[in-house]
Protein backbone atom coordinates (compact mmCIF):
# COMPACT_ATOMS: atom_id res chain seq x y z
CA UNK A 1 -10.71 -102.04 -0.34
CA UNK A 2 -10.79 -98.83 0.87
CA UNK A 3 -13.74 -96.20 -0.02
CA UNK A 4 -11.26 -94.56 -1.95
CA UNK A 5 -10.15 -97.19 -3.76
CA UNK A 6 -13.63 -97.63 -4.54
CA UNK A 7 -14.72 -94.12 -5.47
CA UNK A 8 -11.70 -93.78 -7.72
CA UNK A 9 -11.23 -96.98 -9.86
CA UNK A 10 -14.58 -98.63 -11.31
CA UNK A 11 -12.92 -102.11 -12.56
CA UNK A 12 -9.53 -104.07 -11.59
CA UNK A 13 -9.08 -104.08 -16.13
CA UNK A 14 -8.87 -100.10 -16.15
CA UNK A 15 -5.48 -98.77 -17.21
CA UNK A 16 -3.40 -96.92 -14.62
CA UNK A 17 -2.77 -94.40 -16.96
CA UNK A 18 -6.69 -93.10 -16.60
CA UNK A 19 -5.56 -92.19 -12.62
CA UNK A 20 -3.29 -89.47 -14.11
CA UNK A 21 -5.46 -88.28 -16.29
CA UNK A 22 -8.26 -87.19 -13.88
CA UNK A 23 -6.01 -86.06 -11.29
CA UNK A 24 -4.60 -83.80 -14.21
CA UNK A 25 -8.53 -82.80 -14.97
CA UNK A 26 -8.79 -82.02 -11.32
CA UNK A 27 -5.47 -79.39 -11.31
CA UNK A 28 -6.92 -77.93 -14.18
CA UNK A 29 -10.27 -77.50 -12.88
CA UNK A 30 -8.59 -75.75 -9.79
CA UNK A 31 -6.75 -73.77 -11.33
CA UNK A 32 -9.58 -72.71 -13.58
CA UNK A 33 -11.47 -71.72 -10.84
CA UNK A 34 -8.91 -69.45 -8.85
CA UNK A 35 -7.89 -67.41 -12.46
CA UNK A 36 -11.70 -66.90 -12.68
CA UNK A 37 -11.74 -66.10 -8.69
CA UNK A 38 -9.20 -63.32 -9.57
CA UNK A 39 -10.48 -62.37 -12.50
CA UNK A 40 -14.14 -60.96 -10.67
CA UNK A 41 -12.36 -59.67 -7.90
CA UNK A 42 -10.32 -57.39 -10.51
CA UNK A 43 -13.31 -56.52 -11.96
CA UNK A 44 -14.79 -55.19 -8.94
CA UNK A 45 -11.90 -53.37 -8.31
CA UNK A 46 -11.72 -51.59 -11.42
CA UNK A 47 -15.26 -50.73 -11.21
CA UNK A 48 -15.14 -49.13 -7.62
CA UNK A 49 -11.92 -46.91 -8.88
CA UNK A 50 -14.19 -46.01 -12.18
CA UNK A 51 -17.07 -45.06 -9.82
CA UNK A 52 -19.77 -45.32 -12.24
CA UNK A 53 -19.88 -49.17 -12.18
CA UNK A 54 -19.56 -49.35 -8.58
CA UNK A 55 -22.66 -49.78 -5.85
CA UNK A 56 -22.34 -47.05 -3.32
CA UNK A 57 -19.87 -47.41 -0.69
CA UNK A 58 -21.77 -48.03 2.48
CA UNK A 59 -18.85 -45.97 4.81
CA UNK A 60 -19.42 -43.09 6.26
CA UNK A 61 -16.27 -41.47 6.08
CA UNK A 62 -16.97 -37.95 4.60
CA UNK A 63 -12.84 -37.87 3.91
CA UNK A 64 -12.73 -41.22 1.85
CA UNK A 65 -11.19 -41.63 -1.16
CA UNK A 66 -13.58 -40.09 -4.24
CA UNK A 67 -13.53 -41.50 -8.47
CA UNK A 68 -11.94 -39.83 -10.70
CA UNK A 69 -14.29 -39.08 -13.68
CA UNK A 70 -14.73 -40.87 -16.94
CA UNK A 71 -13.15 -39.37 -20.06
CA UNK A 72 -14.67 -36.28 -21.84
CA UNK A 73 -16.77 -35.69 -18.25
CA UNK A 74 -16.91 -32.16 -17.24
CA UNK A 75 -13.65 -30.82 -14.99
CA UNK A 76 -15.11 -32.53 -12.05
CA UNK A 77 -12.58 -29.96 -9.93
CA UNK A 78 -14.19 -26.45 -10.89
CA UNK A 79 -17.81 -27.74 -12.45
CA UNK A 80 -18.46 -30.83 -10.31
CA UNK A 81 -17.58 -31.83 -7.22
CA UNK A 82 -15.85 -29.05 -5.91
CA UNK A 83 -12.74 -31.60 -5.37
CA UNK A 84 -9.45 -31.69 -6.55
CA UNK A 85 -6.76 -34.20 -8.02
CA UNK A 86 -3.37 -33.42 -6.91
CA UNK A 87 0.01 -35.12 -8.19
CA UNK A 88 -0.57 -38.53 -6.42
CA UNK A 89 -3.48 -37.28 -4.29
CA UNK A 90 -7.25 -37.40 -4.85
CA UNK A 91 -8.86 -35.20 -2.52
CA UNK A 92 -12.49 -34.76 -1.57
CA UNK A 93 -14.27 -32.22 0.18
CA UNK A 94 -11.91 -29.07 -0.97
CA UNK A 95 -10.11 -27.14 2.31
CA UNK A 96 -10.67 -30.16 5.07
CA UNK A 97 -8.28 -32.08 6.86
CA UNK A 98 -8.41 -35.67 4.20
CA UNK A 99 -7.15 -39.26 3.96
CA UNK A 100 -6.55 -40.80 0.37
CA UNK A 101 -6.98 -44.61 0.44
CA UNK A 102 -4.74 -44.74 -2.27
CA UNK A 103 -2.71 -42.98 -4.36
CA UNK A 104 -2.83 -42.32 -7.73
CA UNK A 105 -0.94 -40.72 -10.42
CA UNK A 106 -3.15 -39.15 -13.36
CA UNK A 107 -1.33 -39.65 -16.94
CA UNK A 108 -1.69 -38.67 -20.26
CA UNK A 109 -1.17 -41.84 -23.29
CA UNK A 110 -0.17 -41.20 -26.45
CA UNK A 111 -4.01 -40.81 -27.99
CA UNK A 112 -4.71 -38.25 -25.43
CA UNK A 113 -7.05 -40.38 -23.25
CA UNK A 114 -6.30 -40.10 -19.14
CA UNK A 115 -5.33 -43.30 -17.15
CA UNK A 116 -4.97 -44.22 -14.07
CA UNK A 117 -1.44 -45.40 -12.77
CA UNK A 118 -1.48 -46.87 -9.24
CA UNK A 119 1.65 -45.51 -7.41
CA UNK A 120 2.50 -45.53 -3.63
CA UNK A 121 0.68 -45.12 -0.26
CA UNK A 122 -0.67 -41.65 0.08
CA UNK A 123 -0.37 -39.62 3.65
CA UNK A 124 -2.89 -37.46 5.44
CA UNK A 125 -2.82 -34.26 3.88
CA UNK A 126 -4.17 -30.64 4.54
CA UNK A 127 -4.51 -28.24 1.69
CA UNK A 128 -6.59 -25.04 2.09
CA UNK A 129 -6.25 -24.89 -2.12
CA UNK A 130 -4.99 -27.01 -4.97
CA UNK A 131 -1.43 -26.49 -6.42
CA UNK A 132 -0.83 -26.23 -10.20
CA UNK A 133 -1.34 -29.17 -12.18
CA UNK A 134 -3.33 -30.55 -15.33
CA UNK A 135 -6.90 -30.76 -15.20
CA UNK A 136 -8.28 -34.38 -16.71
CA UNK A 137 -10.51 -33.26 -19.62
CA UNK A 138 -8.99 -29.80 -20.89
CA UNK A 139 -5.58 -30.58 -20.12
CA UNK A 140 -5.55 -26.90 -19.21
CA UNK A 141 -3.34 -26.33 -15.86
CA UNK A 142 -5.90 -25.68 -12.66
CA UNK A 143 -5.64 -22.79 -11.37
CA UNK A 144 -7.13 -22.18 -7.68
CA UNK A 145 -8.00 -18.45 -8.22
CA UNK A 146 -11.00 -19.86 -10.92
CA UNK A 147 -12.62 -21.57 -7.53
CA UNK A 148 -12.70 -17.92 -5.88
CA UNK A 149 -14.18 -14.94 -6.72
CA UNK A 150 -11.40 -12.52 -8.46
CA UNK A 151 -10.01 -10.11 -6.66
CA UNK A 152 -9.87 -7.68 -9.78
CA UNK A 153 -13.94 -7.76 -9.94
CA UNK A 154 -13.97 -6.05 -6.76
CA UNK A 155 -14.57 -2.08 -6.67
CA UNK A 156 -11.86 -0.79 -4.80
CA UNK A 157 -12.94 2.10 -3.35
CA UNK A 158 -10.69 5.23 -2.90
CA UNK A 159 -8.66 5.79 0.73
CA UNK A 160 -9.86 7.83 1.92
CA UNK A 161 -7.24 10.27 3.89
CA UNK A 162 -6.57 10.19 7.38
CA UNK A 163 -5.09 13.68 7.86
CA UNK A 164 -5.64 17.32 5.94
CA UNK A 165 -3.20 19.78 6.54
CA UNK A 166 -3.68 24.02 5.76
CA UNK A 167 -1.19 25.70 5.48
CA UNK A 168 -2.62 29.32 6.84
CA UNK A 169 -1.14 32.56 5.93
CA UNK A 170 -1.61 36.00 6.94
CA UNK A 171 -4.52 38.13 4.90
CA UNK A 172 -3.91 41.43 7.13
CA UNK A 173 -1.38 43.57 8.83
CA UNK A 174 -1.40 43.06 12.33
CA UNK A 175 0.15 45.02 15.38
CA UNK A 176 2.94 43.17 16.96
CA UNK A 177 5.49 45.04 19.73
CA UNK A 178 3.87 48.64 19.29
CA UNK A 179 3.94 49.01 15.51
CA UNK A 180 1.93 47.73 12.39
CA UNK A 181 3.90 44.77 10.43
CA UNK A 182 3.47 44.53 6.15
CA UNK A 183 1.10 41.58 5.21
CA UNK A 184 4.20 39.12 4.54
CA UNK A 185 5.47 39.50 7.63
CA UNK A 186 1.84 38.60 8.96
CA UNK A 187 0.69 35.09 10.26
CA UNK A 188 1.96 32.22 8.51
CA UNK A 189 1.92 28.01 9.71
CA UNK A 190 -0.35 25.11 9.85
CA UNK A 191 -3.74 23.75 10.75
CA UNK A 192 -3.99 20.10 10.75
CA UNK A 193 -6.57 17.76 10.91
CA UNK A 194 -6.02 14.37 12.18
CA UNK A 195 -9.04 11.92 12.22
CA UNK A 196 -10.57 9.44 14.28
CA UNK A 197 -13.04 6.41 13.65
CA UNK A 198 -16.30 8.37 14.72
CA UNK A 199 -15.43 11.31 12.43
CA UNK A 200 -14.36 13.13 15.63
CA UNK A 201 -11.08 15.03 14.64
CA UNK A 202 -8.22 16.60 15.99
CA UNK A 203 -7.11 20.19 15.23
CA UNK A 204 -3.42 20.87 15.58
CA UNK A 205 -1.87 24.12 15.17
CA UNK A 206 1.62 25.30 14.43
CA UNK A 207 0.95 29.18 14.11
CA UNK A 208 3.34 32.03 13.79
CA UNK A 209 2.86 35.62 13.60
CA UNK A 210 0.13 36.28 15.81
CA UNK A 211 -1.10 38.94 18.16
CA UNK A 212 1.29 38.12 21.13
CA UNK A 213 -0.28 36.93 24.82
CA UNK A 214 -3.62 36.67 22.78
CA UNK A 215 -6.38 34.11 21.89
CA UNK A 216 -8.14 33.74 18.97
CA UNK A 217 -10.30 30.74 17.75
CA UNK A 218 -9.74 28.47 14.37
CA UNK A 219 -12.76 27.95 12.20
CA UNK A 220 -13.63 25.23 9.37
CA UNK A 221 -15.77 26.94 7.10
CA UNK A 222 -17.90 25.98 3.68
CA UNK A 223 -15.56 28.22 1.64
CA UNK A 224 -12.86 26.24 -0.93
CA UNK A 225 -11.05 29.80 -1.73
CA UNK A 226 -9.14 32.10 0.65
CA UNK A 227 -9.74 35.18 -2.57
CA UNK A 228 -13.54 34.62 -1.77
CA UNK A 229 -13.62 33.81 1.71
CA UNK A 230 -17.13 32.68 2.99
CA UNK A 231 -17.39 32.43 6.90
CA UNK A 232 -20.09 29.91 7.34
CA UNK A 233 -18.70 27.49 9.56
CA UNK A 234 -18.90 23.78 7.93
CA UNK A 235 -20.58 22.06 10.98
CA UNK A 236 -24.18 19.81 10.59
CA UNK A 237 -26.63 20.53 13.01
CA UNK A 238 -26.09 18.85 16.46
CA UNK A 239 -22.72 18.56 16.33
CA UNK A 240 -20.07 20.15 17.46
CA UNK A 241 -19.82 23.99 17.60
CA UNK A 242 -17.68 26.67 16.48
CA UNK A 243 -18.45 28.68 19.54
CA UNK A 244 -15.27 29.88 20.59
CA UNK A 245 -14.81 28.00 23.13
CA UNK A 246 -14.19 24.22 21.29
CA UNK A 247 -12.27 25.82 18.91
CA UNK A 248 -10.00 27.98 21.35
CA UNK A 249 -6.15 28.80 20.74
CA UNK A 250 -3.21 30.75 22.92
CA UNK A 251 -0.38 32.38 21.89
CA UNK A 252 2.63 33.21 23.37
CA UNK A 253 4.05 36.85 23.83
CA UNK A 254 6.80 36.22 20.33
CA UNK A 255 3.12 35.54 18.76
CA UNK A 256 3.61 31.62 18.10
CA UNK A 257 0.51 29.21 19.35
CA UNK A 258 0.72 25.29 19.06
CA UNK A 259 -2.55 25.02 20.60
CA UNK A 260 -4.89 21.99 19.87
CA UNK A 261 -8.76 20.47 20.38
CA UNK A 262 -11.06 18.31 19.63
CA UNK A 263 -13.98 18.60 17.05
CA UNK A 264 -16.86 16.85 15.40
CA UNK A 265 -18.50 18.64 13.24
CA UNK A 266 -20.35 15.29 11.46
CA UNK A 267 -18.20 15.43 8.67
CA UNK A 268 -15.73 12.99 7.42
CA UNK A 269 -12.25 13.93 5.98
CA UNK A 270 -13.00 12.95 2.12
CA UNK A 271 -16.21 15.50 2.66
CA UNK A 272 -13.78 18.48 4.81
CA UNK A 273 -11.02 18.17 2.04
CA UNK A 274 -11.08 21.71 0.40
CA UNK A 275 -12.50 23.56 3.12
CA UNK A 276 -11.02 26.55 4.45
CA UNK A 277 -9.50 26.89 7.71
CA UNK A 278 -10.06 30.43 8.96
CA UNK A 279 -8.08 32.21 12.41
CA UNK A 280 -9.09 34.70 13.90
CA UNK A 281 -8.22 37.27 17.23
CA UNK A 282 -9.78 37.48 20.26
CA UNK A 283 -12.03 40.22 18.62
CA UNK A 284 -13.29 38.66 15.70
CA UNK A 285 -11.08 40.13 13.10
CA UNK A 286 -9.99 37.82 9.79
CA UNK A 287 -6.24 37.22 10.45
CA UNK A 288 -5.37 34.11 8.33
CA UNK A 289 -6.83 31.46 5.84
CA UNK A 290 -6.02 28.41 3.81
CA UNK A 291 -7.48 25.46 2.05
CA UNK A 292 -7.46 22.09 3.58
CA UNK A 293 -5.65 19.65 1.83
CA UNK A 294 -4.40 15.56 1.96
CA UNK A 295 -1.44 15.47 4.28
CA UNK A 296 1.96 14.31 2.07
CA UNK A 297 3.64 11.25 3.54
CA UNK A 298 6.60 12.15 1.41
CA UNK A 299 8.11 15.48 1.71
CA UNK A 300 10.17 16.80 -0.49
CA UNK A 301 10.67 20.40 -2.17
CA UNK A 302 12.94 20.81 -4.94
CA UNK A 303 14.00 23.87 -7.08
CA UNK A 304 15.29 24.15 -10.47
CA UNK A 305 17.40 26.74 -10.60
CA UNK A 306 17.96 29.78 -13.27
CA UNK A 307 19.29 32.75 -13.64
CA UNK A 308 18.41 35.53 -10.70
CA UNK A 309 16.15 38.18 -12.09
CA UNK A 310 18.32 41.72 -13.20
CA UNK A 311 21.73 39.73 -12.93
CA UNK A 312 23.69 40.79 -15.66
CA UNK A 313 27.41 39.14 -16.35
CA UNK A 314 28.47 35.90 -18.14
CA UNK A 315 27.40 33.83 -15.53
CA UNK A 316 24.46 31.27 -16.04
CA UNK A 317 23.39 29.13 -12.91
CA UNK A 318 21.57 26.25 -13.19
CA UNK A 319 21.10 22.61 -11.55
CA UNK A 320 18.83 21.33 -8.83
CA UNK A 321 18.21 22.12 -4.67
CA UNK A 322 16.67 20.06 -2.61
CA UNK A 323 15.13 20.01 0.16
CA UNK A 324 14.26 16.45 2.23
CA UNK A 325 12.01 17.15 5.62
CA UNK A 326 12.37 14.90 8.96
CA UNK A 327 9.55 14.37 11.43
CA UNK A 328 10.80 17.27 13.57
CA UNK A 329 10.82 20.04 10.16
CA UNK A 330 14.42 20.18 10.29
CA UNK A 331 15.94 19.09 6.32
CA UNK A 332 18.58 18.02 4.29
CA UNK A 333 19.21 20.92 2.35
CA UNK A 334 20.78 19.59 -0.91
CA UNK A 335 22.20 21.12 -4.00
CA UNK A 336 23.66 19.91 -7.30
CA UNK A 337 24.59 23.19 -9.36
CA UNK A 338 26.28 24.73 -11.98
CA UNK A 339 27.18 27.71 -14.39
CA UNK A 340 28.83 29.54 -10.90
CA UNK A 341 31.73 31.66 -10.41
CA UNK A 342 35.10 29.03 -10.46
CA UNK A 343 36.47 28.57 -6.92
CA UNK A 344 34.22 29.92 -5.43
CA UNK A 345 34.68 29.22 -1.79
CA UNK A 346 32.15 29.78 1.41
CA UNK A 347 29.92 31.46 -0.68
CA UNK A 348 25.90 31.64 0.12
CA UNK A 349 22.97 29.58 -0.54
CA UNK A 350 19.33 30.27 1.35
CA UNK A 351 15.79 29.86 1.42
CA UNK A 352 14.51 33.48 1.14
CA UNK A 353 11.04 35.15 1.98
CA UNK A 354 10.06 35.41 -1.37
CA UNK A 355 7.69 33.12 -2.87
CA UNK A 356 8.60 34.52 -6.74
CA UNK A 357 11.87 34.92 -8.79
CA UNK A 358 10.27 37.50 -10.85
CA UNK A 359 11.75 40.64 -9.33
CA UNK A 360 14.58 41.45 -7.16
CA UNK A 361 11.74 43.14 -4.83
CA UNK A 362 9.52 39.40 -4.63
CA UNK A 363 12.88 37.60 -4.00
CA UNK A 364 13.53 39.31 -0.22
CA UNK A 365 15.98 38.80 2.16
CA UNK A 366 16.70 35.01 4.53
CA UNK A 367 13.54 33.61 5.42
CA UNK A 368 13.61 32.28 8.86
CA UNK A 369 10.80 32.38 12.07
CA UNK A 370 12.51 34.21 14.26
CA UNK A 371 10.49 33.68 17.34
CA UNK A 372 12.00 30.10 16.87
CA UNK A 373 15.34 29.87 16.15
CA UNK A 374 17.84 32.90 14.95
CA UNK A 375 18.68 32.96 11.19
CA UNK A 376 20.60 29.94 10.00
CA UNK A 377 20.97 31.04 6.53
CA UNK A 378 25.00 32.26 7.03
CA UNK A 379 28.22 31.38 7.01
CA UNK A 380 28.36 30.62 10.94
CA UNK A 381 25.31 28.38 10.00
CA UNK A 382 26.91 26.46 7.40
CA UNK A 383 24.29 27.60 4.50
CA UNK A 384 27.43 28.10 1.94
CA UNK A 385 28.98 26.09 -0.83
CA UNK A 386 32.32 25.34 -2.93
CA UNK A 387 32.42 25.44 -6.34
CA UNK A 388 34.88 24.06 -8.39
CA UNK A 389 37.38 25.19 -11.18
CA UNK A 390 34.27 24.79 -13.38
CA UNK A 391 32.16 26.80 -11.53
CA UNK A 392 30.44 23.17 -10.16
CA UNK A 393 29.28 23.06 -6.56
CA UNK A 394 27.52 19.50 -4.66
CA UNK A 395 26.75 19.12 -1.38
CA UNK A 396 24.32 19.39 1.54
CA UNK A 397 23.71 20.93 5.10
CA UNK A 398 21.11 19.74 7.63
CA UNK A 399 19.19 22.59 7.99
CA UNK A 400 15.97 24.45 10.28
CA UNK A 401 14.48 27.74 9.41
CA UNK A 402 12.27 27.56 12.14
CA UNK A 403 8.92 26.49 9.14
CA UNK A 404 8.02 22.65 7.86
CA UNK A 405 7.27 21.70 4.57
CA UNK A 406 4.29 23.43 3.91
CA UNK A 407 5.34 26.81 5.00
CA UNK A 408 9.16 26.42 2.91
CA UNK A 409 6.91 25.47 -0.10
CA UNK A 410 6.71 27.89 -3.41
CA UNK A 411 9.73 29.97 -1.44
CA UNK A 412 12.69 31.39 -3.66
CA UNK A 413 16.35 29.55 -3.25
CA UNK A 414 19.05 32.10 -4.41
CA UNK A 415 22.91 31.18 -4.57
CA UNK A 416 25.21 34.07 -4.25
CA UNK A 417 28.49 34.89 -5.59
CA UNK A 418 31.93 35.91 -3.30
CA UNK A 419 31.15 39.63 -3.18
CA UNK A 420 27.48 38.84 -2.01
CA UNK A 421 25.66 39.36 -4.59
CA UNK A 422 22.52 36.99 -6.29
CA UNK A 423 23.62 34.87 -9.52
CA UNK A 424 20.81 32.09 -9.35
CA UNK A 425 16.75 31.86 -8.07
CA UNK A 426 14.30 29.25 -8.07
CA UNK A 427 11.19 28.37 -6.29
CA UNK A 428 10.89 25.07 -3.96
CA UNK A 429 7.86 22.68 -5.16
């Protein structure tokens, strides 16, 4: 007999049906043992996903795979870790270049209480900051901006403006060609300031109306009025001078300089803004002054229009002009107006000298530099209009007077009837 035989059956009398039983003791036995085989290793499992069961993992991968929290713990995202759970992504170590070992899906049961739903294999993923989605515990959407400082608590400080512009204008009669002009035909333009990282700035002019052939200088001084001027210059101590000789301009014989230097004085824009630009001749005598002001990007006059002063008739002229500046100071010259003689065809409408629609006498005639360009303001020029049945006139004209926007501003627009003479005035602003 075999050792088999003899380890299995202990007497020839013993019933055959004692064989099946035992081998059916064995199967069970086996089986037994690989459900309770399966059962631990789910158990471990579990309790590495949970984390808090788990031993620590002995891999030093700084990109593995981190637990999700238990139920009720703070938001591990914000509070915690500084990680983030993304749609079927668990990232650790927030902005890096990370590997998920698995994916999971974070889901809400009916009682409220988060579970974990394996789904498929995750990718390598790079994510500088966490989309929307629901946090764990609050069930609040996340939100990457509560991770960062807020934008809104910083002080934004004022900008601070690259360029001041003055627009200068005359303060005395001056002698040009032999004979004394009035004080509005005196100097009029610009002085502007353009400035550079180390404060340094440049001075560009655009003057008209000065002694012709001559030099003069342009000063920055502590005043902020041109009815009280003060001549200190606005300099600090070791910087720059205004000796004359920094600050130097030339004019041409029809009296017009576009001259231009370089300054320091140690002062910034924000702290110049105000100041008074002053001109003066070769001899030291006041000829111009004006305030120095933030250069506008956008510029664009416009006058409402009324009646012109002393008109008298049935006539009432109103509506809108204006006036749209290009880089070179040429414009659009626009108008929209109304309440005019009907049909009234090739008739006039100028900027004037005037700066007031007060009085007939503040009004004056075209205004126009005319050591630029001759006077534009006619017929020949295209500076007319076509009014309507209604007495309705719209249109435009590209237009140059020979001044920019500063030196057009606060100047009277009149509209004139067929014979000539002035039915509507307003002032560009």
């Amino acid at each position: 007999m075999s050792s088999y035989d003899e380890a299995s059956i202990s007497s020839e009398d013993e019933p055959r049906g004692g064989r099946k039983g035992q081998k059916a003791f064995l199967c069970f036995g086996l089986l037994a043992f690989l459900g309770a085989s399966v059962g631990v290793g789910y158990g471990i499992g579990h309790a590495s996903f949970k984390g808090d069961e788990a031993a620590p993992s002995s891999s030093s991968d700084s990109n593995a795979l981190r637990a999700l929290p238990e139920p009720g713990v703070e938001d591990y995202y914000y509070a915690k870790f500084g990680d983030y759970y993304y749609a079927d992504y668990y990232y650790a170590n927030k902005g890096e270049e990370l590997q998920a070992s698995q994916a999971q899906e974070l889901t809400t049961t009916t009682t409220g209480t988060p579970t974990n739903t394996p789904t498929s294999t995750p990718t390598m993923a790079k994510s500088a900051k966490a989309k929307s989605t629901k946090s764990p515990t609050t069930g609040e959407p996340y939100n990457d901006a509560k991770s960062k400082k807020s934008k809104s608590s910083k002080v934004v400080k004022p900008e601070q403006p690259n360029s001041l512009v003055a627009l200068v204008q005359g303060v005395v009669p001056i002698m040009r060609a032999g004979h004394q002009t009035t004080p509005d035909m005196s100097l009029i333009g610009t002085a502007t300031l353009r400035f550079n990282q180390d404060k340094s700035f440049l001075v560009a002019m655009d003057l008209n109306g000065l002694p012709g052939g001559e030099s003069g200088s342009v000063v920055i001084t502590e005043g902020t009025s041109c009815l009280a001027m003060v001549a200190t210059p606005f300099t600090k101590p070791g910087a720059d001078m205004f000796d004359g000789v920094h600050n130097k301009y030339d004019a041409l014989q029809a009296g017009i300089s576009k001259s231009a230097f370089r300054f320091n004085s140690g002062y910034d824009s924000t702290e110049n803004m105000g100041k008074t630009v002053m001109v003066y001749s070769g001899a030291g005598a006041v000829l111009g002054c004006g305030p120095l002001e933030a250069e506008t990007k956008i510029k664009v006059l416009k006058a409402v229009m009324g009646t012109y002063p002393g008109y008298v008739g049935n006539l009432n002229a109103t509506g809108m002009v204006t006036a749209t500046f290009h880089d070179d100071s040429t414009f659009k010259f626009e108008f929209d107006v109304r309440g005019l003689e009907a049909n009234c065809k090739g008739c006039g409408i100028h900027i004037h000298a005037g700066v007031s629609c007060a009085t007939n006498a503040q009004v004056k005639g075209h205004g126009w530099n005319s050591g630029v360009v001759q006077d534009l303001w006619t017929p020949a020029g295209g500076a007319v209009y076509n009014a309507t049945a209604a007495g309705e006139a719209k249109g435009y004209i590209e237009m140059y007077n020979g001044f920019g926007y500063e030196e057009n501003h606060h100047h009277a627009v009149v509209i004139h009837l067929q014979d000539g003479k002035r039915v509507g005035c307003g002032l560009l602003m």
